[in-house]
Protein backbone atom coordinates (compact mmCIF):
# COMPACT_ATOMS: atom_id res chain seq x y z
CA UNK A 1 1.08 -11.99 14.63
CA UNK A 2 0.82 -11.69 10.71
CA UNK A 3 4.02 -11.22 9.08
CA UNK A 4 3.38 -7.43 8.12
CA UNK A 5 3.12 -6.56 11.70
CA UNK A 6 6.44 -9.04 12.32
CA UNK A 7 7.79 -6.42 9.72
CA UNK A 8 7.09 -2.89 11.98
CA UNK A 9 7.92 -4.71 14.87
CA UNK A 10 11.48 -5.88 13.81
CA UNK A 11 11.64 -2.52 12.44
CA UNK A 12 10.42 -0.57 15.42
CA UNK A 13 13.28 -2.87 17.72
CA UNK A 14 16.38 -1.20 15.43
CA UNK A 15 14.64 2.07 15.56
CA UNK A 16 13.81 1.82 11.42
CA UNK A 17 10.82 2.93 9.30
CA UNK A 18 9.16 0.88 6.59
CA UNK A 19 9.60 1.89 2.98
CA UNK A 20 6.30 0.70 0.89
CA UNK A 21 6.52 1.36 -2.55
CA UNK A 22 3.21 1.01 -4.65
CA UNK A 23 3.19 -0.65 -8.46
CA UNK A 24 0.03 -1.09 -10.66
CA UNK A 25 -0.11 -4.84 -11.69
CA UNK A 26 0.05 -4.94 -15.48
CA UNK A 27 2.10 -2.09 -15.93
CA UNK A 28 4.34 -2.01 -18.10
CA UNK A 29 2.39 -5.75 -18.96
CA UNK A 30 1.21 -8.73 -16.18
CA UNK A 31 4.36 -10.80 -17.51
CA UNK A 32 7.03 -8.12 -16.33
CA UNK A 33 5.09 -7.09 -12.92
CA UNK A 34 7.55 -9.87 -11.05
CA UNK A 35 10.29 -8.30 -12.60
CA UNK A 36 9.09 -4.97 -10.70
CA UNK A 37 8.36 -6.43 -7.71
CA UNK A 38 11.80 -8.33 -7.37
CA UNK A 39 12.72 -4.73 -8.63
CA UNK A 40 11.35 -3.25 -5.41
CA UNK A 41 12.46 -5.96 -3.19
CA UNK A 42 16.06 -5.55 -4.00
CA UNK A 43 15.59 -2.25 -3.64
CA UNK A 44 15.12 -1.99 0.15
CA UNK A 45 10.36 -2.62 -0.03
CA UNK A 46 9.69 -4.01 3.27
CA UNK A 47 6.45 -4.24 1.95
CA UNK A 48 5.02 -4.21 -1.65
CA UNK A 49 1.72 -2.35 -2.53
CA UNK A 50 0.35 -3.91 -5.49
CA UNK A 51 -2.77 -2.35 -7.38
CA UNK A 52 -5.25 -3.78 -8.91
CA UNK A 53 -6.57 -2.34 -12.18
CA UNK A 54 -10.25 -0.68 -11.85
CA UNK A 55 -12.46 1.32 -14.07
CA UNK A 56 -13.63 4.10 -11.80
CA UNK A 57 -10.29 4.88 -8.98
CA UNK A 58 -11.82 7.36 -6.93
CA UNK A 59 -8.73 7.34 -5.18
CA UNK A 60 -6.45 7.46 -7.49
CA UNK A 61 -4.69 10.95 -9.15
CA UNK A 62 -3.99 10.77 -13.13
CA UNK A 63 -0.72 8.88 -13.10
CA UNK A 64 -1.99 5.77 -11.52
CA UNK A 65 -5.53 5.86 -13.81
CA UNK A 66 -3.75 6.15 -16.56
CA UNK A 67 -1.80 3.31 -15.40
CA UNK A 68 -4.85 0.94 -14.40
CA UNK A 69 -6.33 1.96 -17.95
CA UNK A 70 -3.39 0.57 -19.88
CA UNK A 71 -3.59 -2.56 -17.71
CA UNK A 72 -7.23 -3.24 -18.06
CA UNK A 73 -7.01 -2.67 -21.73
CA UNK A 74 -4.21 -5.35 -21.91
CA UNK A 75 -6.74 -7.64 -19.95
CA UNK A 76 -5.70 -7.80 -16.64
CA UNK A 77 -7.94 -8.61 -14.17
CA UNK A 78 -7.67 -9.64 -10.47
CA UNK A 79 -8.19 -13.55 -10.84
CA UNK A 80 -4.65 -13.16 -13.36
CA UNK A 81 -3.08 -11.01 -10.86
CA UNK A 82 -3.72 -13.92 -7.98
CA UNK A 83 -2.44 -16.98 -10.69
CA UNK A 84 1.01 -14.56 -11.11
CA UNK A 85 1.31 -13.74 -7.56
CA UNK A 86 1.16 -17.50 -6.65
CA UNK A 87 4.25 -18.44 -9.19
CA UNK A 88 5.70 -15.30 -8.43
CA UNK A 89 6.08 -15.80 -4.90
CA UNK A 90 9.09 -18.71 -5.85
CA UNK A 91 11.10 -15.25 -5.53
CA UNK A 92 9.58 -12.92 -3.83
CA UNK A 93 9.92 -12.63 -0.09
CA UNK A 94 8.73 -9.56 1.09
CA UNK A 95 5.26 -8.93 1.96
CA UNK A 96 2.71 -8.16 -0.67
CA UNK A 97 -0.58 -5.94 0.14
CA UNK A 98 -3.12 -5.42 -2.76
CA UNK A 99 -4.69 -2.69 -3.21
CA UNK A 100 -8.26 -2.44 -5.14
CA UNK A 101 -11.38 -1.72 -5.00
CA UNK A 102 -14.62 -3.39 -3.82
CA UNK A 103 -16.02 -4.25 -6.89
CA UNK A 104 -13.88 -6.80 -8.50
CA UNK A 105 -13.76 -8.07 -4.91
CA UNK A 106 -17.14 -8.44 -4.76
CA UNK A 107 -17.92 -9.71 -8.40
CA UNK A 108 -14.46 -12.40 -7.53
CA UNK A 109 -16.84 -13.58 -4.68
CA UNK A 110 -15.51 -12.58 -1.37
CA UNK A 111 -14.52 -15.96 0.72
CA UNK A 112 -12.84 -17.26 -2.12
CA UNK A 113 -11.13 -13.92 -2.98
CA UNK A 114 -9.64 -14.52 0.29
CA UNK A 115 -9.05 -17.62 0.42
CA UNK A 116 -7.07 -17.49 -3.58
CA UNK A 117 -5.42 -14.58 -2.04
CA UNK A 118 -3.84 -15.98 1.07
CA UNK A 119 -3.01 -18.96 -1.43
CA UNK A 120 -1.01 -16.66 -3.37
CA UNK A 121 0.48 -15.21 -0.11
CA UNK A 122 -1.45 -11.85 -0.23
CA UNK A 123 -0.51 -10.57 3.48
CA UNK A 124 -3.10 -7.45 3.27
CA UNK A 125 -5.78 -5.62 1.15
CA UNK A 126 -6.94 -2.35 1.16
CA UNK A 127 -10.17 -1.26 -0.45
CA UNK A 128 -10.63 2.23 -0.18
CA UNK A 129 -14.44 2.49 -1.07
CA UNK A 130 -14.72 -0.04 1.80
CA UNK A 131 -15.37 1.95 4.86
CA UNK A 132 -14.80 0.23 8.56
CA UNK A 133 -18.19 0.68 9.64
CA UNK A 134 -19.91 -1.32 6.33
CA UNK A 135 -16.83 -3.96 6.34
CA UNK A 136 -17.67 -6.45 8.91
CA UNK A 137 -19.02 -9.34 6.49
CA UNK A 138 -15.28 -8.85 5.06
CA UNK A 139 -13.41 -8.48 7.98
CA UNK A 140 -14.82 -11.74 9.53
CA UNK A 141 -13.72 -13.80 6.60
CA UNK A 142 -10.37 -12.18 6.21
CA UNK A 143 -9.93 -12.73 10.24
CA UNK A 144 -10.78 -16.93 9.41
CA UNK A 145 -8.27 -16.96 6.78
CA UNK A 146 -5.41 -14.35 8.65
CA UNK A 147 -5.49 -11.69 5.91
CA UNK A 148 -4.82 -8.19 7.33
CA UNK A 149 -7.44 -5.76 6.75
CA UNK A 150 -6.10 -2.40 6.02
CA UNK A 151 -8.32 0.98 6.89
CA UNK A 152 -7.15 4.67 5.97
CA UNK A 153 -7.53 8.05 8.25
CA UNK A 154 -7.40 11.17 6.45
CA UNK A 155 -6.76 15.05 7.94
CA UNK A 156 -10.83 15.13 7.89
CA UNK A 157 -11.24 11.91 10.26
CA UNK A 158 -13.56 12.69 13.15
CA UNK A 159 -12.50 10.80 16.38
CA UNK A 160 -15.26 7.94 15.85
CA UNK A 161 -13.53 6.93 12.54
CA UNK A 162 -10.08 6.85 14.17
CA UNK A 163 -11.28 4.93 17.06
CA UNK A 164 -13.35 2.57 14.80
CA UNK A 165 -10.06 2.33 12.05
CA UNK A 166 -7.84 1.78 14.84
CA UNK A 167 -10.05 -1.13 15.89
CA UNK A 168 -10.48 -2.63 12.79
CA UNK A 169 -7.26 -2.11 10.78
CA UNK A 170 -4.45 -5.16 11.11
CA UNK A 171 -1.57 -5.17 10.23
CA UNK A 172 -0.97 -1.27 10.03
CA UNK A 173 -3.00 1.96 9.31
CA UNK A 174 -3.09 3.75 6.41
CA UNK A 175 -2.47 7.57 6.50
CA UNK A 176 -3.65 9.92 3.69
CA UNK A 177 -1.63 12.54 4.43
CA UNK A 178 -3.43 15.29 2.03
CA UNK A 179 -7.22 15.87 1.26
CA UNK A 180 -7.84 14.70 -2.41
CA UNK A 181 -6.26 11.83 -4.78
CA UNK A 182 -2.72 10.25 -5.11
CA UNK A 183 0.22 11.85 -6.78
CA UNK A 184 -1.05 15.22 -5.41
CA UNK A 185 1.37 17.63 -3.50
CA UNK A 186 2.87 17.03 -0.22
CA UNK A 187 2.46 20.04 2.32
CA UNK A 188 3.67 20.89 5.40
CA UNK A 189 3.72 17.55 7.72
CA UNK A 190 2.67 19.77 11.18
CA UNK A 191 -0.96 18.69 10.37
CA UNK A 192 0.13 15.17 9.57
CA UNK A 193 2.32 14.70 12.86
CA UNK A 194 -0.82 15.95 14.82
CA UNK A 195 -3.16 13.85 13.49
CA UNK A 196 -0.73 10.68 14.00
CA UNK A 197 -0.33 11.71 17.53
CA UNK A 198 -4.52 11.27 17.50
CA UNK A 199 -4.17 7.71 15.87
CA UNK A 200 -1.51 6.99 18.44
CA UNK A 201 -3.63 7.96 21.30
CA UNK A 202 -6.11 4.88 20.24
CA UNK A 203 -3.12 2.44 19.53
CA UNK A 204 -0.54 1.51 19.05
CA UNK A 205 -0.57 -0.13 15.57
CA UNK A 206 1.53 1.32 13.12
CA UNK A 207 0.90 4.10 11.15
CA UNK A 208 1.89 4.18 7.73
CA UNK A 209 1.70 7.71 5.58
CA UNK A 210 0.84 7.83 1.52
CA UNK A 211 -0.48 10.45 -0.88
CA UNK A 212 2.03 12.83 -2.17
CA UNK A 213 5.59 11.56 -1.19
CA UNK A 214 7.81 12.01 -3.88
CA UNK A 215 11.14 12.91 -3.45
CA UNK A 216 14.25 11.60 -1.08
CA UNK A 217 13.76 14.20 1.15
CA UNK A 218 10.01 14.18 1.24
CA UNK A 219 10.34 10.45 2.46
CA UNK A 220 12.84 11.33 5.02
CA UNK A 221 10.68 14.37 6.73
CA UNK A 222 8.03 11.44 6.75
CA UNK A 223 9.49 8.67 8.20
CA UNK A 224 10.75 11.57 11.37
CA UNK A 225 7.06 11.31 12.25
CA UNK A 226 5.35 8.03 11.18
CA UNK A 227 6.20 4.05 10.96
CA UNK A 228 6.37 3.85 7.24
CA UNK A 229 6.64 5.68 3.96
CA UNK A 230 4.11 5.00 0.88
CA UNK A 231 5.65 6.17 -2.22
CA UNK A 232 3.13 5.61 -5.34
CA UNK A 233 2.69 7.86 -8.06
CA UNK A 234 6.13 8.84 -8.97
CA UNK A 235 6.87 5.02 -9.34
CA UNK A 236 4.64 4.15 -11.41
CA UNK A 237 5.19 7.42 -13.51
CA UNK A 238 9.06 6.47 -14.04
CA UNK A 239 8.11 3.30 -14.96
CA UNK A 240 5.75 4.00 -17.21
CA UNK A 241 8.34 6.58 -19.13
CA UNK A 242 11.80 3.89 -18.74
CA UNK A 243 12.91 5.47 -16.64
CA UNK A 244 16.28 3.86 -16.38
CA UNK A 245 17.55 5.64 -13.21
CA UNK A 246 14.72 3.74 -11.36
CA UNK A 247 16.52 1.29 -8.98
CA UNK A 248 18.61 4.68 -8.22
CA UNK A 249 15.42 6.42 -7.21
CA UNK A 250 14.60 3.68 -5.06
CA UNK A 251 17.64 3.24 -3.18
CA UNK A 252 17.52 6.65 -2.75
CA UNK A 253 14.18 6.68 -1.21
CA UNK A 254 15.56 3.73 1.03
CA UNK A 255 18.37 5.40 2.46
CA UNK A 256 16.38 9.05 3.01
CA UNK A 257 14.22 6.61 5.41
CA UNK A 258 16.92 5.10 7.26
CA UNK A 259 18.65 9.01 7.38
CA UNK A 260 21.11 8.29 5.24
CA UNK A 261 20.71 10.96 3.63
């Protein structure tokens, strides 16, 4: 068992969710991003999403472009992002997932991607213009070198790509809740309880919901149906603007997931 799934299953034994909150290495520069991620650690992360910069995130809503384009034009690439991770690690315990895309994966080389990132104690990666069915060259190194490989379902998933995610995906599953890009609204969560009631059927991995989660309450509505909470966009917005309430935010987001409030 990797340690992300030692995570949801200590947390699934007291009856908890996960709170995952997402940061752009680079942002507000590479030199402070340990600062944030100690930041988010202290604030209650039981896992860290860390994004890597990219010049074309399909993915990705304005907040969090904007975001990789300040980083890239400050030079950060993912080979820096590894070296800091690797002396940042002295402090910081909590699992760390990267998130990017395929193509500085694939330009880095992808055994020794894998290899520098389990040296710099990279639990997980997700690479969401890597679909399941074209991944297996990547999955079979990641499986050598025990690096969780992290798939995402959407509302628009046929039952082929859950079965096939829910096969391939360690570590947990990655829910979009919302058709379209990050930061966008959050909806109703009927649809969204439905569909993880499909995922569920195929197993019983957990299920982790992103896209849209914003507020406190938001988090908490989330966390009623699902195994953990992705909070991105507004993140990286507040610290983009100094926001200096930030570690409040957080805490709040940490107790609306344990119903605290």
């Amino acid at each position: 068992m990797g340690r992300i799934s030692e995570v949801f299953s200590v947390l699934r034994e007291t009856g908890r969710r996960a709170f995952i909150p997402y940061t752009m290495a680079g942002e507000p520069s590479l030199e402070e991003t340990p600062e944030i991620l100690r930041l988010l650690q202290d604030s209650g992360a039981d896992l860290i999403e860390l994004g890597v910069p990219f010049t074309d995130p399909l993915a990705d809503g304005p907040v969090i472009q904007a975001a990789s384009e300040r980083a890239l034009r400050r030079g950060v690439t993912l080979r820096k992002i590894l070296r800091m991770l690797r002396k940042a690690r002295r402090t910081i315990e909590v699992p760390i997932v990267l998130m990017t895309y395929y193509n500085p994966v694939f330009k880095y080389g992808v055994e020794r991607f894998v290899e520098d990132a389990k040296e710099a104690r990279v639990e997980g990666v997700i690479i969401p213009d890597l679909p399941p069915d074209e991944a297996e060259g990547f999955i079979d190194v990641s499986r050598r070198f025990h690096l969780d490989t992290i798939f995402l379902l959407a509302p628009t998933s046929t039952e082929d790509r859950i079965a096939l995610v829910a096969e391939r995906s360690t570590g947990f599953i990655y829910y979009v809740s919302i058709t379209g890009i990050t930061g966008a609204r959050l909806k109703g969560l009927r649809h969204t309880e439905r569909m993880i009631k499909r995922i569920k059927g195929y197993t019983d991995k957990p299920v982790a919901v992103g896209f849209g989660v914003k507020r406190p309450q938001e988090a908490r509505d989330v966390s009623r149906i699902a195994d953990g909470v992705i909070v991105g966009s507004e993140i990286v917005r507040r610290l983009y603007e100094g926001d200096s309430g930030l570690k409040e935010y957080l805490i709040s987001l940490r107790k609306a997931i344990d119903g605290m409030v």
